[in-house]
Protein backbone atom coordinates (compact mmCIF):
# COMPACT_ATOMS: atom_id res chain seq x y z
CA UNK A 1 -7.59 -5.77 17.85
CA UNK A 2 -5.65 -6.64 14.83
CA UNK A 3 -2.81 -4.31 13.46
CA UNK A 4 -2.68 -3.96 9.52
CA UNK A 5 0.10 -3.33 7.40
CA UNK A 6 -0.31 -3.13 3.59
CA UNK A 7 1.96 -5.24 1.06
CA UNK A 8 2.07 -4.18 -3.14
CA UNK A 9 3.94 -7.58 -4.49
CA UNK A 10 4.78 -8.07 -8.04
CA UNK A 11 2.01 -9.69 -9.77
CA UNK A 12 4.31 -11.58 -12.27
CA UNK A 13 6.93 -12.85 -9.84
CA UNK A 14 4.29 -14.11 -7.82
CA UNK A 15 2.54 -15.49 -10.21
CA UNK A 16 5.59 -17.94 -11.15
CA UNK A 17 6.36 -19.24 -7.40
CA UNK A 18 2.38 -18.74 -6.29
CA UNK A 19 2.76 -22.97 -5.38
CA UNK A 20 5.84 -22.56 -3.50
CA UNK A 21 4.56 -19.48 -1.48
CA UNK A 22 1.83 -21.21 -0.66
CA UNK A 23 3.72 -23.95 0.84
CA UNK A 24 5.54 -21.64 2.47
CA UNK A 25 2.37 -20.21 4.22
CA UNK A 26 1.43 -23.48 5.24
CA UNK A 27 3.80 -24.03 7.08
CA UNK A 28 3.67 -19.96 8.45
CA UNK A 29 1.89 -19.56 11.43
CA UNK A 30 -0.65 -17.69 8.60
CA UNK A 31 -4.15 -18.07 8.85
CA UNK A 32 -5.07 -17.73 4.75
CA UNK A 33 -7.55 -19.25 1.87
CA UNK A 34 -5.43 -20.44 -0.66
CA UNK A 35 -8.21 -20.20 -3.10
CA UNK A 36 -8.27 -16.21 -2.15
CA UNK A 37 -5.05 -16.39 -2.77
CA UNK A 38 -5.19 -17.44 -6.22
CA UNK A 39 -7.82 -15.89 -7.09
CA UNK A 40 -6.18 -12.39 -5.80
CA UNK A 41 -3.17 -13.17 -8.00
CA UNK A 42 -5.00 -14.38 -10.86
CA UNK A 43 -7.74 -11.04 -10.92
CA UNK A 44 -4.66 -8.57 -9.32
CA UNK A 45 -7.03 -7.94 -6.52
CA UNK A 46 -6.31 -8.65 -2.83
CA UNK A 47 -5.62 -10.79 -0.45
CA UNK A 48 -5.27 -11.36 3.30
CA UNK A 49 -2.84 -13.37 6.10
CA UNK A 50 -2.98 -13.26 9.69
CA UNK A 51 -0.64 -14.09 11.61
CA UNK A 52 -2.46 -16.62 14.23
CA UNK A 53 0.31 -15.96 17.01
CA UNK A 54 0.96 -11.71 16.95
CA UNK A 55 -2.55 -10.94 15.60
CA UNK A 56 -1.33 -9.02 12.34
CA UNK A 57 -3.27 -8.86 9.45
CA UNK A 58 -1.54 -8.38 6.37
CA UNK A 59 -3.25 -6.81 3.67
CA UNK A 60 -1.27 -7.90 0.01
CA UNK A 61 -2.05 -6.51 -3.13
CA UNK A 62 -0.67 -8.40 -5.79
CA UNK A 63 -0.31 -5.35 -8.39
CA UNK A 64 0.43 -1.82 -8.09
CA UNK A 65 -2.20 0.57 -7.39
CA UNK A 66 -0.29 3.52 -8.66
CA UNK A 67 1.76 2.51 -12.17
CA UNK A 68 5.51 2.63 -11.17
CA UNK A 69 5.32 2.15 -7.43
CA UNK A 70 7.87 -0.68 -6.68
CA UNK A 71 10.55 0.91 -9.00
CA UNK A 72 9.83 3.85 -6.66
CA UNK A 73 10.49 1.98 -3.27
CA UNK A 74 12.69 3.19 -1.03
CA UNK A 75 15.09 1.12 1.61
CA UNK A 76 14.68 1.67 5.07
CA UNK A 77 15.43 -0.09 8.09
CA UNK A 78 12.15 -2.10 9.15
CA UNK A 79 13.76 -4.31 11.91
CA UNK A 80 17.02 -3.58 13.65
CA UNK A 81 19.62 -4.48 10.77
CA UNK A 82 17.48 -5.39 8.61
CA UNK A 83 16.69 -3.34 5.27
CA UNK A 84 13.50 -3.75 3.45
CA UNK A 85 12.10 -1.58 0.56
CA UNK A 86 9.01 0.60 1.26
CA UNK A 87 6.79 2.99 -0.49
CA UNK A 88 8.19 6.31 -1.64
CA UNK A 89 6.92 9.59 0.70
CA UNK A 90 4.84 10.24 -2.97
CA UNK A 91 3.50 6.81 -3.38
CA UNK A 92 1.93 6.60 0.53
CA UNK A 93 0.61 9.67 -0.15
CA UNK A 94 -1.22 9.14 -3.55
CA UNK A 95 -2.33 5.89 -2.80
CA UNK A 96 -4.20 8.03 0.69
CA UNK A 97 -5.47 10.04 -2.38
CA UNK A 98 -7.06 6.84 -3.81
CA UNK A 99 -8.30 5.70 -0.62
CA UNK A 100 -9.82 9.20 -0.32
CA UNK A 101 -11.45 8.28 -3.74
CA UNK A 102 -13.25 5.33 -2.06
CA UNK A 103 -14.40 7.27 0.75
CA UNK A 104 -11.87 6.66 3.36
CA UNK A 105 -12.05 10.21 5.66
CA UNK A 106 -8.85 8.87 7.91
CA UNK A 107 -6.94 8.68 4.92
CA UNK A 108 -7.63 12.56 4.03
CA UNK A 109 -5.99 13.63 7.33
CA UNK A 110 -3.18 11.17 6.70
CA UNK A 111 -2.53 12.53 3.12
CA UNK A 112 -2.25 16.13 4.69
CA UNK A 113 0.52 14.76 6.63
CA UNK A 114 2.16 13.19 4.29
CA UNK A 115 2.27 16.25 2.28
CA UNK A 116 2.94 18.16 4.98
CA UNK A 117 6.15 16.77 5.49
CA UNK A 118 7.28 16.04 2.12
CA UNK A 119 9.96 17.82 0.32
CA UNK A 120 9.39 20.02 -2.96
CA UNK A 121 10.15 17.47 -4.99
CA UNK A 122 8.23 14.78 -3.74
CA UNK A 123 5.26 17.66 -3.27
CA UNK A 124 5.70 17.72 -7.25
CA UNK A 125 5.72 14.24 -7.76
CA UNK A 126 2.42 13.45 -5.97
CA UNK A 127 0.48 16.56 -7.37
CA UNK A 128 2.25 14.74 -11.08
CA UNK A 129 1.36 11.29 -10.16
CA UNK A 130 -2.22 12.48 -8.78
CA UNK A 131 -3.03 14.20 -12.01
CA UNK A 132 -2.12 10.87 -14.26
CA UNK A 133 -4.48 9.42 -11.75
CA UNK A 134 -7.05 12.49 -12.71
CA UNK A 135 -7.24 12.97 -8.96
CA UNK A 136 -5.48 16.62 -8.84
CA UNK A 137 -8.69 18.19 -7.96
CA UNK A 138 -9.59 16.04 -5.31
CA UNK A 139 -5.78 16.09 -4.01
CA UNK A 140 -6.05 20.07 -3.69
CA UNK A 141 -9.38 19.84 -1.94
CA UNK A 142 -8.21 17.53 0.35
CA UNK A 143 -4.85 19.81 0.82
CA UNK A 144 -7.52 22.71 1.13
CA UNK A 145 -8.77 21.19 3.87
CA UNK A 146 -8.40 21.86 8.24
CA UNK A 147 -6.60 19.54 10.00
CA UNK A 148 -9.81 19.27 12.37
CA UNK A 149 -11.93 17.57 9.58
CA UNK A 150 -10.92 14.07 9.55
């Protein structure tokens, strides 16, 4: 059983080192298609690595899915001393919200969570950042929702 972990990458700074990441990778213990790859970064779509030796699967997008999300990130301590930047409490929820859209039913429960436990402010900022998205009525049905339905 694989653990996944989703990535959002700048498009355009990937786009200028795509060669040298992909040496990097090869020499990564990263299983990956580099024509995936480049097609991922060329289309902004996704792309996948696994990690041959701990059986992770990262999942990179290569493009925001919700306009203004890496000038949103947040630092937080990933590994022990270590700082890396992560998506805002609003982001991870909205982009739930647009894996609602899809059809994803874990990611309702999630996004009740999320809201849950999310300050006013950020509480305004996804119900702002859903309705740019025109997903406000879905996000209130989903909010509307028992936590017993996934």
């Amino acid at each position: 059983m694989t653990q996944d972990i989703d990535i959002v990458i700048d498009n355009e700074a990937t786009s200028s080192c795509l060669d040298a990441f992909l040496a990097s990778l090869a020499e990564s213990d990263f299983i990956f298609d580099e024509i995936s790859i480049r097609k991922a970064v060329t289309d902004r779509g996704r792309f996948q690595l696994l990690d041959g030796v701990e059986s992770l699967k990262l999942d990179i997008y290569p493009r925001e899915l919700i306009p203004g999300e890496l000038g949103r990130s947040v630092l937080a301590e990933v590994f022990e001393d270590e700082q890396q930047p992560i998506a805002s409490r609003a982001d991870a929820a909205v982009s739930k919200l647009v894996w609602v859209d899809k059809g994803s039913f874990k990611s309702r429960r999630d996004l009740r969570q999320i809201f849950r436990t999310a300050s006013a402010a950020d509480q305004g900022l996804i119900r702002e950042l859903a309705d740019q998205l025109t997903l406000g009525v879905l996000l209130e049905e989903v909010l509307g929702e028992p936590d017993d339905i996934p």
